[in-house]
N, C-alpha and C. Protein backbone atom coordinates (compact mmCIF):
# COMPACT_ATOMS: atom_id res chain seq x y z
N UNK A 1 0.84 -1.18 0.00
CA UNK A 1 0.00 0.00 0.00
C UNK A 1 0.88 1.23 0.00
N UNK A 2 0.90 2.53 -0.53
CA UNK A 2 1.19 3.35 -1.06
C UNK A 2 0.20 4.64 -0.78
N UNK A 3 0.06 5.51 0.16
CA UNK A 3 -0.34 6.36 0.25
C UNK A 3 0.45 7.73 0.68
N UNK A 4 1.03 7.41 -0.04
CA UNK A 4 1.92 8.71 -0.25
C UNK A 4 1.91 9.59 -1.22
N UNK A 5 0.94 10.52 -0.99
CA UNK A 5 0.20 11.34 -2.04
C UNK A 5 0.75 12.47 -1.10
N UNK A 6 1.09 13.61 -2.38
CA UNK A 6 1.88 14.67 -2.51
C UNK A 6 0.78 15.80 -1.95
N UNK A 7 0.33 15.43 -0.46
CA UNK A 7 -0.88 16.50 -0.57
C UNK A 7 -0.53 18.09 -0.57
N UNK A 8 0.69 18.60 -0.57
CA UNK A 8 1.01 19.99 -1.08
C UNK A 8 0.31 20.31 -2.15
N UNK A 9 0.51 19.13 -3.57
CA UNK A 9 0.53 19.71 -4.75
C UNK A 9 -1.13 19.42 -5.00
N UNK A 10 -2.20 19.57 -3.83
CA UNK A 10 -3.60 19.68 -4.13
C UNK A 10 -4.09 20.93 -4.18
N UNK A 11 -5.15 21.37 -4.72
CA UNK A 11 -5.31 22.57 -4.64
C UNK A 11 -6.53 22.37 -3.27
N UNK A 12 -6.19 23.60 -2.62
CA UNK A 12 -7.35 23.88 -1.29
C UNK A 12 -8.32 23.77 -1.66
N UNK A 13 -9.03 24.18 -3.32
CA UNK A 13 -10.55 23.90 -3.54
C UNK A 13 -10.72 22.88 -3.56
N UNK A 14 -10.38 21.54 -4.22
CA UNK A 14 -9.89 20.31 -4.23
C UNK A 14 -10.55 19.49 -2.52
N UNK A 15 -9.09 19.70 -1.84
CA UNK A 15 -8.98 19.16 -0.39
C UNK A 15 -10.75 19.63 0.00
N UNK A 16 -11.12 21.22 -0.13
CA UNK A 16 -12.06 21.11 0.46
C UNK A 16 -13.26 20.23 -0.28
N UNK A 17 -13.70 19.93 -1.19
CA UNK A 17 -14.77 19.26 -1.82
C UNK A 17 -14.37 17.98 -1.21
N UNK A 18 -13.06 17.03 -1.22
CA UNK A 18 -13.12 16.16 -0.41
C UNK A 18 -13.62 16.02 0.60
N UNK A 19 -13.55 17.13 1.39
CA UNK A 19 -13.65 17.51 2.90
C UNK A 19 -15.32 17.27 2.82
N UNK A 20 -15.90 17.95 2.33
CA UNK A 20 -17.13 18.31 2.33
C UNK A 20 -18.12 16.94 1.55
N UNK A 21 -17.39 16.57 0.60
CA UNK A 21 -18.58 15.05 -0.13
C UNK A 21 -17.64 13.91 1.04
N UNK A 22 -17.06 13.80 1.78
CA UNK A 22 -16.83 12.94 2.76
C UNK A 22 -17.86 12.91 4.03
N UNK A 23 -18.10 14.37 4.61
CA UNK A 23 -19.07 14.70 5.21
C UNK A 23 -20.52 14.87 5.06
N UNK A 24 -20.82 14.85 3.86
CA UNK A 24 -21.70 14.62 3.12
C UNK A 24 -22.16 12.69 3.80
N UNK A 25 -21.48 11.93 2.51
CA UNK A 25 -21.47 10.44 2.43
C UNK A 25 -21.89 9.85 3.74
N UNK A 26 -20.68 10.37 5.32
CA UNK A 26 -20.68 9.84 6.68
C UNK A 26 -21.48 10.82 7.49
N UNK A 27 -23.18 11.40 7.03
CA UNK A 27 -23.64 12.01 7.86
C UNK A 27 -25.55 12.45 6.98
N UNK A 28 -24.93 13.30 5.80
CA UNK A 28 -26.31 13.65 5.04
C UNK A 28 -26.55 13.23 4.06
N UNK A 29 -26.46 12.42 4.03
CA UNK A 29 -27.19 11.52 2.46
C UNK A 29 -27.97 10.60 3.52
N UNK A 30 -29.66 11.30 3.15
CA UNK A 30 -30.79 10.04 3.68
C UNK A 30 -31.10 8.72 2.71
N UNK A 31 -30.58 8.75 1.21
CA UNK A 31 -30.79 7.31 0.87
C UNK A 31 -29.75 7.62 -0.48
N UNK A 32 -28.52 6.69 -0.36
CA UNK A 32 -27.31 6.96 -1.32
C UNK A 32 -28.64 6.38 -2.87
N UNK A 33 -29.31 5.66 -2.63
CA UNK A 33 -30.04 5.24 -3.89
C UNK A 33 -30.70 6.49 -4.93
N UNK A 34 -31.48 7.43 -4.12
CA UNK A 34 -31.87 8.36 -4.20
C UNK A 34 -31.29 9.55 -4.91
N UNK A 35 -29.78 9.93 -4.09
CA UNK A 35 -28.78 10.24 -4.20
C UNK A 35 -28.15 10.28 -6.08
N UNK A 36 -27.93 8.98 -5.61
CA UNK A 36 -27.43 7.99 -7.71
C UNK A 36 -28.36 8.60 -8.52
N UNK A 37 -29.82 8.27 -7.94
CA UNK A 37 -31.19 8.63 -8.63
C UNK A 37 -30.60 10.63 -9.43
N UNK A 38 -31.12 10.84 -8.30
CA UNK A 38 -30.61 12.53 -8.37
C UNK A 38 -29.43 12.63 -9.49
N UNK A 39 -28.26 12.05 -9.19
CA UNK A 39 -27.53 12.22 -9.93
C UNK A 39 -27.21 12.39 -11.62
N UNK A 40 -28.19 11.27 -11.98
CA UNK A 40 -28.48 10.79 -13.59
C UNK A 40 -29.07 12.34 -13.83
N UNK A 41 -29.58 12.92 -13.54
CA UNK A 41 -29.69 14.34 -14.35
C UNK A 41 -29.29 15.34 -13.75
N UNK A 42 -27.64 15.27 -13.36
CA UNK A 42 -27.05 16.48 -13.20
C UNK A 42 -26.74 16.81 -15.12
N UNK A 43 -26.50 17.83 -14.73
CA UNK A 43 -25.69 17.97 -15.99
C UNK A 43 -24.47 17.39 -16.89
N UNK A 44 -24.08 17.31 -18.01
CA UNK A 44 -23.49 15.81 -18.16
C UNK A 44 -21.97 16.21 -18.16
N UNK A 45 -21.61 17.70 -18.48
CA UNK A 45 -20.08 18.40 -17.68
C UNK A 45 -20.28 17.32 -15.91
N UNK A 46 -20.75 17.90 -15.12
CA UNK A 46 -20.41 17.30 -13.81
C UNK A 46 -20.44 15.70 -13.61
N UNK A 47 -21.23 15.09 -15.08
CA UNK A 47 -21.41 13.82 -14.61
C UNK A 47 -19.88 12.91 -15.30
N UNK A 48 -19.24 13.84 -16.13
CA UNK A 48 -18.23 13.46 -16.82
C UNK A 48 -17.10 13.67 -15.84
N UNK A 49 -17.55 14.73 -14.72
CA UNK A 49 -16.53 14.82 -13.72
C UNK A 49 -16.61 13.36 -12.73
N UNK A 50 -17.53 13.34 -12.35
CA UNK A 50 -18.04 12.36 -11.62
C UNK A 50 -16.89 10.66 -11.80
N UNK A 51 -17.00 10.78 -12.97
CA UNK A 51 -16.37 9.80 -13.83
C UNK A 51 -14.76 9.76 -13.88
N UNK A 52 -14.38 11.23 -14.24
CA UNK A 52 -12.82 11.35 -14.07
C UNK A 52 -12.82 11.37 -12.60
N UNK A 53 -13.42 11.16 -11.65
CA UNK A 53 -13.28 10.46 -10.42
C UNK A 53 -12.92 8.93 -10.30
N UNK A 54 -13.35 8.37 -10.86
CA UNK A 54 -13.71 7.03 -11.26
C UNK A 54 -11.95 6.79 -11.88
N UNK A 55 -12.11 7.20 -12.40
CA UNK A 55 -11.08 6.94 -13.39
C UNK A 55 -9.11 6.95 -12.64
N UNK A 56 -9.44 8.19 -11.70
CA UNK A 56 -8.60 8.45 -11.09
C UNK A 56 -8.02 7.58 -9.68
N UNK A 57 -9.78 6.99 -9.34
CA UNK A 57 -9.20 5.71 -8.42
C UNK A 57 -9.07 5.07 -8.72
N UNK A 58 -9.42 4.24 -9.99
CA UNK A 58 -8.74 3.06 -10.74
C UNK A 58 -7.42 3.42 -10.67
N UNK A 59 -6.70 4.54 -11.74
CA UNK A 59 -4.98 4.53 -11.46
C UNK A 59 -4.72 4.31 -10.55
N UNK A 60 -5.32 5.48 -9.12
CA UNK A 60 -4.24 5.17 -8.12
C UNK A 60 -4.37 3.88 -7.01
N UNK A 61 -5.50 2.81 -7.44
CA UNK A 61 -5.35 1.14 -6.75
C UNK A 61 -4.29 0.72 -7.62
N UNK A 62 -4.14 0.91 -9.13
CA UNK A 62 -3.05 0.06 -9.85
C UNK A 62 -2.03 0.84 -9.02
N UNK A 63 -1.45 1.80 -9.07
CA UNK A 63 0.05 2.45 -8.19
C UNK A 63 -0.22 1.95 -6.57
N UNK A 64 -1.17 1.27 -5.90
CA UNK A 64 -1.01 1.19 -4.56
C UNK A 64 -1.25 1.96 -3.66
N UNK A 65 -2.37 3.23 -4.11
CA UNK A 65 -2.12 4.20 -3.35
C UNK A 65 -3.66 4.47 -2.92
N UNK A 66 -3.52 3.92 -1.99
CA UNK A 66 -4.96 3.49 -1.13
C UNK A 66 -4.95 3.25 0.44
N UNK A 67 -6.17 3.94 1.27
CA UNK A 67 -5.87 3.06 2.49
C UNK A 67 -6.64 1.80 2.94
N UNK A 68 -5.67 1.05 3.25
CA UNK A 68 -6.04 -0.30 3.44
C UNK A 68 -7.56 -0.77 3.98
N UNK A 69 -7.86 0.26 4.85
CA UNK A 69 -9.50 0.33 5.12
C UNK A 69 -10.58 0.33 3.70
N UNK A 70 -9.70 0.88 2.48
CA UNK A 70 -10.59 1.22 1.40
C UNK A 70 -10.03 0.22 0.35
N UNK A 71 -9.32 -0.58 0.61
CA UNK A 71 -9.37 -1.79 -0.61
C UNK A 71 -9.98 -2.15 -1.34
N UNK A 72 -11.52 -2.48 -0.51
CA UNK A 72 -12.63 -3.36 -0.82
C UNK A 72 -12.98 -2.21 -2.45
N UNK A 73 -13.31 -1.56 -2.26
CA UNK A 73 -14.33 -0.39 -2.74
C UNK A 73 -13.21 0.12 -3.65
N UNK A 74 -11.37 0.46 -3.64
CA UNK A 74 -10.70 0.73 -4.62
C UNK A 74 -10.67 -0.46 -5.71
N UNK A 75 -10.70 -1.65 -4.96
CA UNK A 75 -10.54 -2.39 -6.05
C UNK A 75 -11.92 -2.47 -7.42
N UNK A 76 -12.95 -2.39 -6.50
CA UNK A 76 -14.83 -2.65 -6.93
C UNK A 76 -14.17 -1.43 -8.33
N UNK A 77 -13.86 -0.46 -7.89
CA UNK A 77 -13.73 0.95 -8.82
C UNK A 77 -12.65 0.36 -9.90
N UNK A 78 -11.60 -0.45 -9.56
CA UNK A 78 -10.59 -0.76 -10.73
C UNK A 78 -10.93 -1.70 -11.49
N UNK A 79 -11.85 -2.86 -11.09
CA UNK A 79 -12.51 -3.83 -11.90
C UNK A 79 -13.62 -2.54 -12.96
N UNK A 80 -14.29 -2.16 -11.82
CA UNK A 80 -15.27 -1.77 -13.33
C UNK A 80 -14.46 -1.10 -14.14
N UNK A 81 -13.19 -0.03 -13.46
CA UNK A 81 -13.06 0.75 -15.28
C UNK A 81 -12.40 0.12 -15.63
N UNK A 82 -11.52 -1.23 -15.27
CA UNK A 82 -11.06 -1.97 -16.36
C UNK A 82 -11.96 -2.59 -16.96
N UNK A 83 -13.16 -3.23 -16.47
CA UNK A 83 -14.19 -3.73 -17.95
C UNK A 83 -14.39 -2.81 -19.00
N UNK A 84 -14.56 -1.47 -18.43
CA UNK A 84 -15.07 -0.17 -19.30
C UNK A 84 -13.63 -0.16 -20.69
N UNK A 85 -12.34 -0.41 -19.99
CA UNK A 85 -11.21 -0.66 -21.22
C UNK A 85 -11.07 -1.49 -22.08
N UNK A 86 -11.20 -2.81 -21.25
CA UNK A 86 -11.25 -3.95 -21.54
C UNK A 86 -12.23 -4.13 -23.06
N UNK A 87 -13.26 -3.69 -22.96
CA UNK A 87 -14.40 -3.43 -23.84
C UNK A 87 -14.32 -2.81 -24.82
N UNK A 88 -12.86 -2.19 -24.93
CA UNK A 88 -13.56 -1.06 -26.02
C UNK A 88 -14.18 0.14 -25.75
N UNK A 89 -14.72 0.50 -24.35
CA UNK A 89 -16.05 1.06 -24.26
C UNK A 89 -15.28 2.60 -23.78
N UNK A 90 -14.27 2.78 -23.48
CA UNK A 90 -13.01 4.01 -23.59
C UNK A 90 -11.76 3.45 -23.78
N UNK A 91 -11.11 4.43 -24.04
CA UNK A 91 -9.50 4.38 -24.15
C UNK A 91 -8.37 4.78 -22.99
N UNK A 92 -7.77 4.30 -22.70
CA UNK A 92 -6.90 4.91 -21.82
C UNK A 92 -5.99 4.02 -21.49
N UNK A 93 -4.44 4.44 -22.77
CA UNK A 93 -3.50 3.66 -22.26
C UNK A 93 -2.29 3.90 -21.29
N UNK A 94 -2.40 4.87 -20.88
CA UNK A 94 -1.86 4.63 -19.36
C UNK A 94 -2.32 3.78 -18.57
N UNK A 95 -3.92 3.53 -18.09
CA UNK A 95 -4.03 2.43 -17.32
C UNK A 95 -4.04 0.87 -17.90
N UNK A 96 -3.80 0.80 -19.24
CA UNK A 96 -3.71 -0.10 -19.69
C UNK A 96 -2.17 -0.68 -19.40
N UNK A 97 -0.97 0.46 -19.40
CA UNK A 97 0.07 0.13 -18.96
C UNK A 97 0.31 -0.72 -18.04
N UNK A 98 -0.84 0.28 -16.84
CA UNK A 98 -0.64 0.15 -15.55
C UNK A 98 -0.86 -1.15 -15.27
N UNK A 99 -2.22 -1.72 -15.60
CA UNK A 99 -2.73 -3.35 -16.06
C UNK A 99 -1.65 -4.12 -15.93
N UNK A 100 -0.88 -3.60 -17.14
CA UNK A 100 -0.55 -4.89 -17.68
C UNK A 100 0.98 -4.55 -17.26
N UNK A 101 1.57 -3.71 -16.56
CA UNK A 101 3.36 -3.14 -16.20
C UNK A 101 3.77 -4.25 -15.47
């Protein structure tokens, strides 16, 4: 495990949205289903963000950079976007590297 993330080089807006959809997740969300529900019609800029979320914990389970409490759920995130590669269904050969390094 590898959590040695450069948290200098985050930006404070960044850290805080962490801060805040963490507090969110472990307090005000009355039904995460609901939540998902809601989500499907944000706008599809934020839902593409949503995604380069996705995308970004896939890399960093392939580099190791996870805490061990969150395995379960980094890995759940690296299986699906590797099917999503795997498929055809996007491109991205950096994590294809990463796959297969």
């Amino acid at each position: 495990m590898n959590t040695d993330i450069d948290f200098m080089n985050i930006a404070e807006g960044d850290k805080a949205f962490v801060t805040e959809f963490e507090n969110f997740v472990n307090g005000r969300v009355s039904s995460t289903e609901k939540t998902g529900m809601a989500m499907t019609a944000m706008h599809r800029y934020l839902q593409q963000q949503a995604f380069k979320d996705m995308k970004a914990l896939a890399h960093n389970y392939r580099k190791g950079r996870y805490d061990e409490r969150n395995e379960w759920a980094s890995r759940i995130t690296d299986e699906a976007y590797g099917h999503l590669v795997n498929c055809d269904l996007i491109y991205d050969a950096d994590y294809t590297e990463l796959k297969n390094g």
